[in-house]
C-alpha atoms as a PDB file:
ATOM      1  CA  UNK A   1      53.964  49.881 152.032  1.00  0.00           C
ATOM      2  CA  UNK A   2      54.003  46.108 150.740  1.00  0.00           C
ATOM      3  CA  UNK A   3      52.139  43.448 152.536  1.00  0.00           C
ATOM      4  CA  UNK A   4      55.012  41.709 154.567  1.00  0.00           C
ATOM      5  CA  UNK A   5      56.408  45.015 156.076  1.00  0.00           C
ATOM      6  CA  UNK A   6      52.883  45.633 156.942  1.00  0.00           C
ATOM      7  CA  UNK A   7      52.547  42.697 158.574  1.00  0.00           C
ATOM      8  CA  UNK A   8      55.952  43.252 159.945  1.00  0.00           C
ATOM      9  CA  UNK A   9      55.137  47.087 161.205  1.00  0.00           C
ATOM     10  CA  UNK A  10      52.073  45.284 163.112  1.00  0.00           C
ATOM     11  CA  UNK A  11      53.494  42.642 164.950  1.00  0.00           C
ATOM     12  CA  UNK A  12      56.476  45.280 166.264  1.00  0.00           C
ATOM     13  CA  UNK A  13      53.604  47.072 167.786  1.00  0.00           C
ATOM     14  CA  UNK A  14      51.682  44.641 169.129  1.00  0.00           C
ATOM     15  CA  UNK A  15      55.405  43.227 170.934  1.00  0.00           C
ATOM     16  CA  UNK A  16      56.352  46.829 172.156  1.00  0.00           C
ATOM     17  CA  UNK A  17      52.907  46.936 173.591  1.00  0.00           C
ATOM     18  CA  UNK A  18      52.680  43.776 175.362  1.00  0.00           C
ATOM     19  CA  UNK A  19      56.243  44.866 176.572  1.00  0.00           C
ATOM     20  CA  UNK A  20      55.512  48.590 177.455  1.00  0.00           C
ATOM     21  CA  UNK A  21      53.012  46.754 180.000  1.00  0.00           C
ATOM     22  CA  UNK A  22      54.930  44.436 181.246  1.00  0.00           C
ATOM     23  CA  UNK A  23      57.612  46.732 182.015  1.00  0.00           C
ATOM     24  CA  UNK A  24      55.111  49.085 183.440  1.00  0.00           C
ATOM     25  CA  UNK A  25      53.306  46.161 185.764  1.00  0.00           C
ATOM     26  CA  UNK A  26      57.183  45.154 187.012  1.00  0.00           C
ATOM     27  CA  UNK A  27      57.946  48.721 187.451  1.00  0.00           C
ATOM     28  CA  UNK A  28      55.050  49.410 189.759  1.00  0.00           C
ATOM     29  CA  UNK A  29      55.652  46.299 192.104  1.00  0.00           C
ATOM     30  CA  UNK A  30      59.645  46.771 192.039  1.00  0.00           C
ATOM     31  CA  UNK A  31      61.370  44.087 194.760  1.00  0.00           C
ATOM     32  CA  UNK A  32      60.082  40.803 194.172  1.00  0.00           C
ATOM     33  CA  UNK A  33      61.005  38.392 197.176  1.00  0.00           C
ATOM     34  CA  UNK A  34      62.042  35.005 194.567  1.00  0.00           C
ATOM     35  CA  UNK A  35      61.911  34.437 191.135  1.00  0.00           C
ATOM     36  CA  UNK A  36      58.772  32.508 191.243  1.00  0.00           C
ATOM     37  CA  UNK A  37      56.937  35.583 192.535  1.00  0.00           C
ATOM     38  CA  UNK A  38      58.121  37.704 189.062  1.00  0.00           C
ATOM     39  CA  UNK A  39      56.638  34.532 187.121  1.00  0.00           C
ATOM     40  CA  UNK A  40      53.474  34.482 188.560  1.00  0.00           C
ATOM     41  CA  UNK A  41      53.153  38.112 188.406  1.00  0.00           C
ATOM     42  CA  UNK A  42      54.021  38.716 184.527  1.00  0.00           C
ATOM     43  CA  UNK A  43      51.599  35.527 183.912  1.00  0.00           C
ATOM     44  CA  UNK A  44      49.166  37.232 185.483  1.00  0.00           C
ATOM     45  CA  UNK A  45      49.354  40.259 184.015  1.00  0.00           C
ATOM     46  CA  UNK A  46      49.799  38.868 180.312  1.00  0.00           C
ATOM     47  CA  UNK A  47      46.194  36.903 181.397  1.00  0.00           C
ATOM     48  CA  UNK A  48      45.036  40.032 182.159  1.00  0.00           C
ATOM     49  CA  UNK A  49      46.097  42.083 178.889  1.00  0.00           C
ATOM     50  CA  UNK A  50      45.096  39.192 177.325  1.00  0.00           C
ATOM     51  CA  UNK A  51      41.475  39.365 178.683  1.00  0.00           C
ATOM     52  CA  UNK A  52      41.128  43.539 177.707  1.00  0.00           C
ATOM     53  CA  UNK A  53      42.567  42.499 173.682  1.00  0.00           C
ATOM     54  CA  UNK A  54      39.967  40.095 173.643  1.00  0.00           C
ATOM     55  CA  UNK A  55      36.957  42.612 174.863  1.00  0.00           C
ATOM     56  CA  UNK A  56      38.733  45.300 172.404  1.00  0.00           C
ATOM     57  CA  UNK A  57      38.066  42.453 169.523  1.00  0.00           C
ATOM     58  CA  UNK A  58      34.545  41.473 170.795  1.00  0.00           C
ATOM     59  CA  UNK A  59      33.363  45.007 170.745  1.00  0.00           C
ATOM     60  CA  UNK A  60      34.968  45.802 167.576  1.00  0.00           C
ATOM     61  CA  UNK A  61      33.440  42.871 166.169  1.00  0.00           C
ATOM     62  CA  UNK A  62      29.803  43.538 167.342  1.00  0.00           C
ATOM     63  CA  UNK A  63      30.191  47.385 166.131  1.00  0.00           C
ATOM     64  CA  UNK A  64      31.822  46.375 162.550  1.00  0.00           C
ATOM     65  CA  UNK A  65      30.211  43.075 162.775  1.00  0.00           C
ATOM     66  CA  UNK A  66      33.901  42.091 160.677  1.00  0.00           C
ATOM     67  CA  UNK A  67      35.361  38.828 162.251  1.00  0.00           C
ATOM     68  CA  UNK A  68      39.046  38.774 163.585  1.00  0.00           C
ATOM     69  CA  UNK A  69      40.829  35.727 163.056  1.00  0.00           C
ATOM     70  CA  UNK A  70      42.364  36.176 165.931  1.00  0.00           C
ATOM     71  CA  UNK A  71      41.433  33.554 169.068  1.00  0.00           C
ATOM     72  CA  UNK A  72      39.210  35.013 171.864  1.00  0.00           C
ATOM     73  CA  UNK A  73      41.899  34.233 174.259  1.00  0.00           C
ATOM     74  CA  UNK A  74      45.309  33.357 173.117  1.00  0.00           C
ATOM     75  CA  UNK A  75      46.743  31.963 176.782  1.00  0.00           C
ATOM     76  CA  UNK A  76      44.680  29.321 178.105  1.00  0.00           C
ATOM     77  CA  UNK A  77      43.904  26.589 176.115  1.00  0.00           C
ATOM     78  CA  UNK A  78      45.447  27.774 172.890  1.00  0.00           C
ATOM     79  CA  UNK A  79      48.219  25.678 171.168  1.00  0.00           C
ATOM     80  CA  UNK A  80      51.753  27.364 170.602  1.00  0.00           C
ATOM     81  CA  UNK A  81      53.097  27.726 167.375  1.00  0.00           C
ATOM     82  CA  UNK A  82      57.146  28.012 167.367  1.00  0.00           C
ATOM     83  CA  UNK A  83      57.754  27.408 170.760  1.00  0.00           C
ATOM     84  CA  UNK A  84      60.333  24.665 169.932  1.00  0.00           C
ATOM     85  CA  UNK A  85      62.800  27.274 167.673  1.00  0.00           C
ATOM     86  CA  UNK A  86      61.960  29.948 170.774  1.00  0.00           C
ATOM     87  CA  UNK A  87      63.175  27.558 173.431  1.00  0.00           C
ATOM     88  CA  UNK A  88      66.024  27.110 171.166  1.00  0.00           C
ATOM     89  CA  UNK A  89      67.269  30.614 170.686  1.00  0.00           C
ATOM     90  CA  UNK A  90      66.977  31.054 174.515  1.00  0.00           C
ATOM     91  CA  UNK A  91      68.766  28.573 174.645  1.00  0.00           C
ATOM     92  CA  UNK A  92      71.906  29.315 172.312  1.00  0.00           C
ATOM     93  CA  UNK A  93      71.390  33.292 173.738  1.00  0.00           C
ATOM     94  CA  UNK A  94      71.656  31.908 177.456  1.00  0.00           C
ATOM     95  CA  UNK A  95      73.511  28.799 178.028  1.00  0.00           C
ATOM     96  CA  UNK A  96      72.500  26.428 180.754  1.00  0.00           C
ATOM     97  CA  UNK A  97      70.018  28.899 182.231  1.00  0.00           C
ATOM     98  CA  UNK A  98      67.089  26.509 181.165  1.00  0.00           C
ATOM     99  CA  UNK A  99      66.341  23.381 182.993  1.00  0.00           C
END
C-alpha cells in the first residue's frame, strides 16, 4: 500500500473512532433537554477521549522511547488548521443553519 492511502486508511480510523464514541456517549444519555446541553456534552466527551489518546501516546512513548509528532492535547490551546474551508462546507451542506 503507497504512502498517501496509508495515510488515508489512518485518518478513516482515527474519524470512525472518535465517531463510534461519540455516538456511543449520545446513545447512553439519549433525551437531551436543549441543544446547548448536546454541545457541552460531546465537548466534554471529545476532552475526555482526547485526554486517554494522549496517555496512550505518553506510555507508548516512554515504552518505545519513539516520539509522536502528535500534540499532547489537541483541544485546548492548540491552533486549528482548516477550520475556515470546514466552516465553509457546513456551510454550502446546510444553508443558514450557522450564525
Amino acid at each position: 500500500m503507497n504512502q498517501p492511502r496509508r495515510a488515508e486508511a489512518a485518518l478513516h480510523h482515527q474519524r470512525e473512532s472518535l465517531n463510534y464514541q461519540l455516538r456511543k456517549v449520545t446513545k447512553a444519555r439519549g433525551h437531551f433537554p436543549a441543544d446547548d446541553a448536546v454541545v457541552k456534552l460531546l465537548w466534554l466527551a471529545i476532552i475526555n477521549i482526547e485526554d486517554k489518546r494522549a496517555r496512550e501516546r505518553a506510555a507508548r512513548r516512554q515504552a518505545t522511547g519513539k516520539r509522536s509528532d502528535q500534540p499532547a492535547r489537541l483541544v485546548e490551546g492548540q491552533r486549528t488548521m482548516g477550520w475556515r474551508e470546514a466552516l465553509n462546507e457546513l456551510d454550502t451542506a446546510y444553508p443558514s443553519r450557522l450564525r
